[in-house]
C-alpha atoms as a PDB file:
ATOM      1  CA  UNK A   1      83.762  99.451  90.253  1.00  0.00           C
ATOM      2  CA  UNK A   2      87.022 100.621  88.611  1.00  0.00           C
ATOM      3  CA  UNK A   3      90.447 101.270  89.648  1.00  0.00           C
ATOM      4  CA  UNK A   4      91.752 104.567  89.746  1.00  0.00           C
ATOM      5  CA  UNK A   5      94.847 106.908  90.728  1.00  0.00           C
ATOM      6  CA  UNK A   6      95.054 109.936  92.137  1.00  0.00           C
ATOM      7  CA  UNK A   7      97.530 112.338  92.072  1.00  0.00           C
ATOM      8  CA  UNK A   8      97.614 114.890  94.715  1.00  0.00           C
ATOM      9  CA  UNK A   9      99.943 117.749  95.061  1.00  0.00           C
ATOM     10  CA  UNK A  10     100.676 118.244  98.518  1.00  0.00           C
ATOM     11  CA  UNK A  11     103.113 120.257  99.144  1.00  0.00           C
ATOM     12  CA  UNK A  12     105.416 119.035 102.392  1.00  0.00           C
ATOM     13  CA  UNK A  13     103.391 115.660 102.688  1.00  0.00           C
ATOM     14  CA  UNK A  14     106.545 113.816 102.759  1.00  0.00           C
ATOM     15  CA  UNK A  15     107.889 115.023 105.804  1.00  0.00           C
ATOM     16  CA  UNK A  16     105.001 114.950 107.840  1.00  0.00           C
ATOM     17  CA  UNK A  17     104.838 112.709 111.439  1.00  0.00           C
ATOM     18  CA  UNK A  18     103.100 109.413 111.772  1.00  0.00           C
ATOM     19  CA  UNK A  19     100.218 111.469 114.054  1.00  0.00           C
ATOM     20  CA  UNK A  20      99.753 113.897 110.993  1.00  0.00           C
ATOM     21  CA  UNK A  21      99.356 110.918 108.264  1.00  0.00           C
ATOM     22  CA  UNK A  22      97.146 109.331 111.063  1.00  0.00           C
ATOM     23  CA  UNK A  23      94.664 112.237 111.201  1.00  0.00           C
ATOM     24  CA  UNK A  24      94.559 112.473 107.541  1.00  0.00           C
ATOM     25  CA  UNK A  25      93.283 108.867 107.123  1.00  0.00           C
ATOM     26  CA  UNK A  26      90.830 109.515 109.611  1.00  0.00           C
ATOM     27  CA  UNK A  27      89.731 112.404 107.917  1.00  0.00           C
ATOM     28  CA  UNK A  28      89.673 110.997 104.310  1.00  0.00           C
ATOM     29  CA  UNK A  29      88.070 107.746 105.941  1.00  0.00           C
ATOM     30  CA  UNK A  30      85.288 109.780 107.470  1.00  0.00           C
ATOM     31  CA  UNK A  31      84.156 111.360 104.147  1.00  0.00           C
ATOM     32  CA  UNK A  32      84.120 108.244 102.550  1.00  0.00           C
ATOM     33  CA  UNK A  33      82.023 106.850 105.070  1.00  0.00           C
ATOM     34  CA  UNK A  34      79.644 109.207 103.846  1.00  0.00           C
ATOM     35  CA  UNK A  35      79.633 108.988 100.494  1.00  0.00           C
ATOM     36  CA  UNK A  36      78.310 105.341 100.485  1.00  0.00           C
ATOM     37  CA  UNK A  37      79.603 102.169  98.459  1.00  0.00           C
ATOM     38  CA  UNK A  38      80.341 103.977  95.618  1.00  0.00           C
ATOM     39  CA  UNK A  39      84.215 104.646  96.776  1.00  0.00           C
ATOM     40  CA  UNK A  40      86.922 102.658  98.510  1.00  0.00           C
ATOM     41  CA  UNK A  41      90.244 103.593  99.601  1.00  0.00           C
ATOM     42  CA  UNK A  42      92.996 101.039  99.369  1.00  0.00           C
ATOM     43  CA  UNK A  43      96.320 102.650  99.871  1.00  0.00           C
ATOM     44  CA  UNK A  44      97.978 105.878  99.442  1.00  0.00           C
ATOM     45  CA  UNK A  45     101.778 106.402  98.390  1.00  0.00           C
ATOM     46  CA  UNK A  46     103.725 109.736  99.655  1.00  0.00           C
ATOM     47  CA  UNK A  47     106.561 111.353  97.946  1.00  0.00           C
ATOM     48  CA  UNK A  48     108.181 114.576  98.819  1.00  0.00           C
ATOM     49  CA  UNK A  49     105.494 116.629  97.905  1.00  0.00           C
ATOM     50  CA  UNK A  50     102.198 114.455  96.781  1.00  0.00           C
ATOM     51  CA  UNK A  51     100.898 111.279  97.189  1.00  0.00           C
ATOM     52  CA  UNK A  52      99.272 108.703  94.597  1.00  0.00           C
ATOM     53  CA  UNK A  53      96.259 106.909  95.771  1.00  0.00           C
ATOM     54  CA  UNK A  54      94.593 103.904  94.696  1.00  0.00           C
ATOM     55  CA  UNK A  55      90.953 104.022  94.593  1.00  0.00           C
ATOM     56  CA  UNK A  56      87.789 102.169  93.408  1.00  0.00           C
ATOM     57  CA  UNK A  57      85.099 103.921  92.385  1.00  0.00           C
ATOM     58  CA  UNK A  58      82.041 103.920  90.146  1.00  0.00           C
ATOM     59  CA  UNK A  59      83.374 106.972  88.835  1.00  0.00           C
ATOM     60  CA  UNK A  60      85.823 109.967  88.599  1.00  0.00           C
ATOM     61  CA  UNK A  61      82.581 112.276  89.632  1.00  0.00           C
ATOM     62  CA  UNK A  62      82.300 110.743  93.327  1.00  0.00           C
ATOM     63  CA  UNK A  63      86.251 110.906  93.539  1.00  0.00           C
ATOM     64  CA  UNK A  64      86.049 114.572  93.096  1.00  0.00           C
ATOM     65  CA  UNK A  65      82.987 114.819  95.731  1.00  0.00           C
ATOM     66  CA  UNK A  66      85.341 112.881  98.312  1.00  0.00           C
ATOM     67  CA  UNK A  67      88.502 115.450  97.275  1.00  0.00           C
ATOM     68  CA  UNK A  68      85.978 118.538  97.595  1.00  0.00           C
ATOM     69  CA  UNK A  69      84.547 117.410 101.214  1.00  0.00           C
ATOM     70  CA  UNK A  70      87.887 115.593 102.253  1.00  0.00           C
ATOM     71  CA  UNK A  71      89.856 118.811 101.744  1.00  0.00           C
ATOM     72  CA  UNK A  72      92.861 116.639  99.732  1.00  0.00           C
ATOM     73  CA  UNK A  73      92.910 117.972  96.350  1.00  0.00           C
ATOM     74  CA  UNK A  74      92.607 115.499  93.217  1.00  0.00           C
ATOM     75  CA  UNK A  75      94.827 117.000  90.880  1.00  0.00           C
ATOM     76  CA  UNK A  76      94.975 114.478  88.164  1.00  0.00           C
ATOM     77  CA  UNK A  77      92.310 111.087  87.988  1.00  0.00           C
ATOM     78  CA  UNK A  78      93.569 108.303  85.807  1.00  0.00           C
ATOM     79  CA  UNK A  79      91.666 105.073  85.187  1.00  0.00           C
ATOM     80  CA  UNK A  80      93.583 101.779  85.022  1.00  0.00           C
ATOM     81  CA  UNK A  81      93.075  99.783  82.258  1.00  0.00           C
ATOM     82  CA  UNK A  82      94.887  97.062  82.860  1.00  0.00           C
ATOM     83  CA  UNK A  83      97.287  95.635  86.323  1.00  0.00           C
ATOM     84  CA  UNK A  84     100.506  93.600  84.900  1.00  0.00           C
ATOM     85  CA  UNK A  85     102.938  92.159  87.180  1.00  0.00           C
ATOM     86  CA  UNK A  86     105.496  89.293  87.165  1.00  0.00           C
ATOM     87  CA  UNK A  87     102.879  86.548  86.726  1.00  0.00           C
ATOM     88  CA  UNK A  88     101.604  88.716  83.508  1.00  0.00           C
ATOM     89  CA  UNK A  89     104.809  87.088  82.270  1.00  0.00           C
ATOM     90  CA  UNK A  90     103.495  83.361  82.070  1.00  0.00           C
ATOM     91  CA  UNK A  91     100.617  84.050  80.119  1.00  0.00           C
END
C-alpha cells in the first residue's frame, strides 16, 4: 500500500473536547472497517481549523469512498514519495 496525507478543512476542529475527537475516531474507524484491507488509519494531526491525516491505502479512489461515507471531507490527497528524518542524515 502507499502512504498518503490528507488534508481536511474542518472548520473549529481545533477546539473541540476529547469526547468530540473520541466520537470522530469511532466514526472514521467504523467506515474503515467496512471498506476492507484496502485502507488504514494511522494518526491524524489537528490545527485550528483542519487536520492532516496519515493514511495507507491502495489508492486515492478508496480514500475518497472512506471521506464520502465517513462524512470528513478530503480536501486535498497527496502521496508520499519518500519519509526522511534524522537517520536520512547517515546515509
Amino acid at each position: 500500500m502507499k502512504k498518503y496525507i490528507i488534508e481536511r478543512k474542518v472548520p473549529g476542529i481545533g477546539n473541540k473536547k476529547d469526547d468530540d475527537y473520541c466520537e470522530m475516531a469511532r466514526q472514521s474507524q467504523g467506515v474503515l472497517d467496512g471498506l476492507g484491507n484496502g485502507i488504514q488509519w494511522q494518526e491524524s494531526y489537528v490545527i485550528g481549523d483542519g487536520m492532516f491525516c496519515v493514511y495507507l491505502a491502495e489508492s486515492e479512489e478508496i480514500i475518497r469512498k472512506h471521506a464520502e461515507k465517513s462524512g470528513f471531507p478530503a480536501d486535498r490527497i497527496m502521496e508520499v514519495k519518500r519519509v526522511i528524518d534524522p537517520t536520512t542524515a547517515a546515509m
